[in-house]
C-alpha atoms as a PDB file:
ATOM      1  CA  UNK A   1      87.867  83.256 -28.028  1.00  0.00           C
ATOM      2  CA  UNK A   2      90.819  85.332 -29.148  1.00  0.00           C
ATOM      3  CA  UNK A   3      91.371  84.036 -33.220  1.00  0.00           C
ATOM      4  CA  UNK A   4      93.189  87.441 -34.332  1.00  0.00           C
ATOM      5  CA  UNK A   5      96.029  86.523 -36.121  1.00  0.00           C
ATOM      6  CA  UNK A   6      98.663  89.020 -37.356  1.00  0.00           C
ATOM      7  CA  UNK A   7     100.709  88.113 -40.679  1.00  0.00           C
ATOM      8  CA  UNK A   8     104.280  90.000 -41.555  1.00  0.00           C
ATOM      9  CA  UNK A   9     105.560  89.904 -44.631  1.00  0.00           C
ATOM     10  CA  UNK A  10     107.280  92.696 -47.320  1.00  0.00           C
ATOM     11  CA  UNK A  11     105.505  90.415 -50.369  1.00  0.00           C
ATOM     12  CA  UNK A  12     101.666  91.989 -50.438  1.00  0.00           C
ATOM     13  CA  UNK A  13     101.295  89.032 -52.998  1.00  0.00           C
ATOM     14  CA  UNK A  14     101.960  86.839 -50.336  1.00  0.00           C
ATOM     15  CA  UNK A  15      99.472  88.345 -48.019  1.00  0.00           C
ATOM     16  CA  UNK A  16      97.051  88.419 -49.923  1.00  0.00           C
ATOM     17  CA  UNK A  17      97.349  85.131 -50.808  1.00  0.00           C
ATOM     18  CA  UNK A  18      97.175  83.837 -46.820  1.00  0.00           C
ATOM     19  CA  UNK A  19      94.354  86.302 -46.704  1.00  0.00           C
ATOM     20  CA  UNK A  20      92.241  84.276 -48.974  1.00  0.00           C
ATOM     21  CA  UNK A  21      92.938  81.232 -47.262  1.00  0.00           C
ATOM     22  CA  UNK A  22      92.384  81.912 -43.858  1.00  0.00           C
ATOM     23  CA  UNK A  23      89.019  85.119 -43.869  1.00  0.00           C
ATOM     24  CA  UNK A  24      86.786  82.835 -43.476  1.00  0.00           C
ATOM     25  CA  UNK A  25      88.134  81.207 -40.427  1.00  0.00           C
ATOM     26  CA  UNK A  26      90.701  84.470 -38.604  1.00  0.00           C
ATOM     27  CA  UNK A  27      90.627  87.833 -38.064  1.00  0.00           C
ATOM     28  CA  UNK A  28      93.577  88.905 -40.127  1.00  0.00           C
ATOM     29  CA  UNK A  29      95.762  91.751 -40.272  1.00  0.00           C
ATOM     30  CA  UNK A  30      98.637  92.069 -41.840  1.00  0.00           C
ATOM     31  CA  UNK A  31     102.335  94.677 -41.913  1.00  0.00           C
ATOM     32  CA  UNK A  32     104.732  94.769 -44.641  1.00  0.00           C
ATOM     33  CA  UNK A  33     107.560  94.974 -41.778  1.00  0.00           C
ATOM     34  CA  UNK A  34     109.051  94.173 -38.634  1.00  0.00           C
ATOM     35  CA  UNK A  35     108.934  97.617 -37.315  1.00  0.00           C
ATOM     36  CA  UNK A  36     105.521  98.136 -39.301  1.00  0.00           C
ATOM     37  CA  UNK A  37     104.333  94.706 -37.184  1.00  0.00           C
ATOM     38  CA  UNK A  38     105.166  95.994 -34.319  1.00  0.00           C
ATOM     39  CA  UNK A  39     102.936  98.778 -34.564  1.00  0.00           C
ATOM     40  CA  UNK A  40      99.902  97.036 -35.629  1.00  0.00           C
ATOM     41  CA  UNK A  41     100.560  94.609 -32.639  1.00  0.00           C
ATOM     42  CA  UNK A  42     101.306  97.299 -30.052  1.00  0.00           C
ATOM     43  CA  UNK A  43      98.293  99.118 -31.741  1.00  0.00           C
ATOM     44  CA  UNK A  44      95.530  96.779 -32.298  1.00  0.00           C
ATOM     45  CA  UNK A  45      96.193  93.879 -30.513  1.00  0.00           C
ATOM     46  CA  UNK A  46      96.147  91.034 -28.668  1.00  0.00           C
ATOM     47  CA  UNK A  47      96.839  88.674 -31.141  1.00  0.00           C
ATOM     48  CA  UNK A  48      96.687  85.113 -30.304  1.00  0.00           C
ATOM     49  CA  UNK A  49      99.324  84.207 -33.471  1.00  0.00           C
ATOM     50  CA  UNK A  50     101.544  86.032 -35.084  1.00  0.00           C
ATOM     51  CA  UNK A  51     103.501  84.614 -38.176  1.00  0.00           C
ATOM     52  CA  UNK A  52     106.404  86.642 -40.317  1.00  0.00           C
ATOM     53  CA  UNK A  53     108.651  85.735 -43.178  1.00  0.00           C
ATOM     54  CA  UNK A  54     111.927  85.209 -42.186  1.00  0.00           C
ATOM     55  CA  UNK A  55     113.653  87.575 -44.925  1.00  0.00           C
ATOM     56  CA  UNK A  56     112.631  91.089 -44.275  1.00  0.00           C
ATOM     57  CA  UNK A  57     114.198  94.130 -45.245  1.00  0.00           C
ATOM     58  CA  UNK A  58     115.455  95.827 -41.850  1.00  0.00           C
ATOM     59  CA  UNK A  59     114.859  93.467 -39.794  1.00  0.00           C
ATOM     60  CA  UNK A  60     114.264  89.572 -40.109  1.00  0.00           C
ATOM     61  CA  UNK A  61     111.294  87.466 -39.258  1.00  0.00           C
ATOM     62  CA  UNK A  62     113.478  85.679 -36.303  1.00  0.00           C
ATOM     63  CA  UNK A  63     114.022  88.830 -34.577  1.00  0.00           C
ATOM     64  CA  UNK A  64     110.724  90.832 -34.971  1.00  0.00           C
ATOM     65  CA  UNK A  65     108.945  87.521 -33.645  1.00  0.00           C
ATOM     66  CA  UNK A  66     111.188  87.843 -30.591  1.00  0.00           C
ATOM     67  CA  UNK A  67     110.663  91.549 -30.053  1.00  0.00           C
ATOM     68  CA  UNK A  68     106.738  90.458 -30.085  1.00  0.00           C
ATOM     69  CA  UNK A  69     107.566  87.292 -27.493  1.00  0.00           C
ATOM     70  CA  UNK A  70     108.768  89.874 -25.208  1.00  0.00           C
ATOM     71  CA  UNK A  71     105.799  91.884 -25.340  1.00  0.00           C
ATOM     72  CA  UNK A  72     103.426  89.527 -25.135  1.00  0.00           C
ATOM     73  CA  UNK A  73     104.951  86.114 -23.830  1.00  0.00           C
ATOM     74  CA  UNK A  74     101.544  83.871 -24.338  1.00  0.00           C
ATOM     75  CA  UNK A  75     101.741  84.641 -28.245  1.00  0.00           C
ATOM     76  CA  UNK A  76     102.154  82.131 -30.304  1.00  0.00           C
ATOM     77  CA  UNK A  77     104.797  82.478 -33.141  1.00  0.00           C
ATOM     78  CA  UNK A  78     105.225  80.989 -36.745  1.00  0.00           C
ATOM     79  CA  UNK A  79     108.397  81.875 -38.580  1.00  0.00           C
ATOM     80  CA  UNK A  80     108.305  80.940 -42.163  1.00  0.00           C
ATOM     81  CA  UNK A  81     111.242  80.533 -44.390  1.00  0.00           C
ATOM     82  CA  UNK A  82     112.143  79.332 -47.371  1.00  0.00           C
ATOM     83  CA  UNK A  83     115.552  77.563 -46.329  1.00  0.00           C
ATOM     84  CA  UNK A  84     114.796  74.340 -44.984  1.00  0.00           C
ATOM     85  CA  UNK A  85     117.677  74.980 -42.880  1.00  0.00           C
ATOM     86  CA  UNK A  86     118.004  76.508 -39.395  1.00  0.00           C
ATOM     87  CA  UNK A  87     121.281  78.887 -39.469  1.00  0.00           C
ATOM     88  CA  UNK A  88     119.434  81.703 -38.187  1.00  0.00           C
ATOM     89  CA  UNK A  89     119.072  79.211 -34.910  1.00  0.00           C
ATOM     90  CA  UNK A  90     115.187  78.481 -35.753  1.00  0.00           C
ATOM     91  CA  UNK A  91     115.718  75.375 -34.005  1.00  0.00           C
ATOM     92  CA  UNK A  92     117.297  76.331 -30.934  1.00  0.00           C
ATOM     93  CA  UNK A  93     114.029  78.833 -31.176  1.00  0.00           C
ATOM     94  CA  UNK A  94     111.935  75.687 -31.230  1.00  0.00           C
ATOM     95  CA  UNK A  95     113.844  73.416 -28.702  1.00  0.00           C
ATOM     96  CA  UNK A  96     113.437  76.817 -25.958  1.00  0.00           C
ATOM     97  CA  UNK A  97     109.809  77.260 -26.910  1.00  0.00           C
ATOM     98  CA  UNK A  98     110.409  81.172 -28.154  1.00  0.00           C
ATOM     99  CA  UNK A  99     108.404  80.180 -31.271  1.00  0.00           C
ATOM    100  CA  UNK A 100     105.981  78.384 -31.850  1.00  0.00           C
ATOM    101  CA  UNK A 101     106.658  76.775 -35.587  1.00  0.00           C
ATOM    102  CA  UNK A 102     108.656  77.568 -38.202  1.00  0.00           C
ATOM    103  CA  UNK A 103     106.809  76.650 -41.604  1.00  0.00           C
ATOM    104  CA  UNK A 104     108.586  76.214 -45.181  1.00  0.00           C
ATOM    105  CA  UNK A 105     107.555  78.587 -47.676  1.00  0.00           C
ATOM    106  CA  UNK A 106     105.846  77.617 -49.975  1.00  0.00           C
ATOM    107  CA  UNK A 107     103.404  76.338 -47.573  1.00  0.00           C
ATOM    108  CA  UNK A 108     100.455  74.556 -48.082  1.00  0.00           C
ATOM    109  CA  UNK A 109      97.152  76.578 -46.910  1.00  0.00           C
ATOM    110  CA  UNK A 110      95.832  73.260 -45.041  1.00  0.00           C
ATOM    111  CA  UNK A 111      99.359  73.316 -43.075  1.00  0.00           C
ATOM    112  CA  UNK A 112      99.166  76.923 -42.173  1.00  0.00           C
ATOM    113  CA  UNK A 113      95.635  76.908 -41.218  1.00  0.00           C
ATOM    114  CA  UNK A 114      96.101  73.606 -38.976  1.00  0.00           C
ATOM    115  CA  UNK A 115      99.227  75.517 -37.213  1.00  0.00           C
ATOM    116  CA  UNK A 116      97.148  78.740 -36.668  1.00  0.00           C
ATOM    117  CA  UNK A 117      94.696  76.374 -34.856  1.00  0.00           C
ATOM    118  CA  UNK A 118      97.391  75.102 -32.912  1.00  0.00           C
ATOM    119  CA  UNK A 119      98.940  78.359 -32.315  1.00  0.00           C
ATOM    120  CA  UNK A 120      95.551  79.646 -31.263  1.00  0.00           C
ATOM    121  CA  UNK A 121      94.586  76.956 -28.693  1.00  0.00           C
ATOM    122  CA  UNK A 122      98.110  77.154 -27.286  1.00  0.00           C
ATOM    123  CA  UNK A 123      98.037  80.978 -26.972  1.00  0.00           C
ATOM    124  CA  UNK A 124      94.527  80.440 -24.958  1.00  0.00           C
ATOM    125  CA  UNK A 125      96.121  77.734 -22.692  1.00  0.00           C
ATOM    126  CA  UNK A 126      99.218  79.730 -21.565  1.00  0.00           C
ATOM    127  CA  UNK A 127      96.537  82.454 -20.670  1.00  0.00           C
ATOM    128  CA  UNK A 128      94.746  79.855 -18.665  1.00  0.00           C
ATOM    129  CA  UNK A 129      97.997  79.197 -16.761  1.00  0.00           C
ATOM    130  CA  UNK A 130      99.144  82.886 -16.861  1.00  0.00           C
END
């Protein structure tokens, strides 16, 4: 079973920190960008979740986690912000089923590692149906 996760985020504190968390349980790798992500996925994948922060330099969470929908539609994806708010149309992005969950920053490592689970089993059932 496919439990490679892939973590994006320009704060190596940050990764590092989810690292700790989750090494035990995931495969982990990790970008400090959107276009840096989508190398790594392109490169070493498939993933089964990816997650990215939603405030990136040169491009934002929202959109790299769409560019890596559209290469790989089973993917689960986990946006995670720290504005409890939607502007950037997270919900919408919810509602439509383009992500997978958007998680507050700071997050607690027993939330995160419950939605990777999630993501993971729902990533294996849309390759079922695929």
């Amino acid at each position: 079973m496919n439990r490679r996760i892939l973590c994006v985020d320009d704060e190596e504190a940050i990764l590092k920190a989810l690292h700790l968390h989750v090494r035990k349980v995931f495969e982990m790798s990790t970008a400090n960008s959107g276009s840096e992500g989508l190398e790594v996925f392109e490169k070493d994948g498939p993933f089964s979740v990816v997650t990215a922060e939603m405030r990136m330099p040169g491009m934002d969470g929202a959109t790299f986690l769409a560019k890596v929908k559209e290469l790989d539609l089973c993917v689960s994806t986990v946006l995670l912000t720290v504005d409890a708010d939607f502007e950037f149309g997270g919900a919408t992005a919810l509602q439509t089923g383009k992500m997978f969950s958007i998680l507050t920053k700071p997050c607690p490592p027993v939330l995160f590692k419950k939605t990777i689970e999630d993501g993971i089993e729902a990533y294996h059932a849309a390759k079922t149906k695929a």
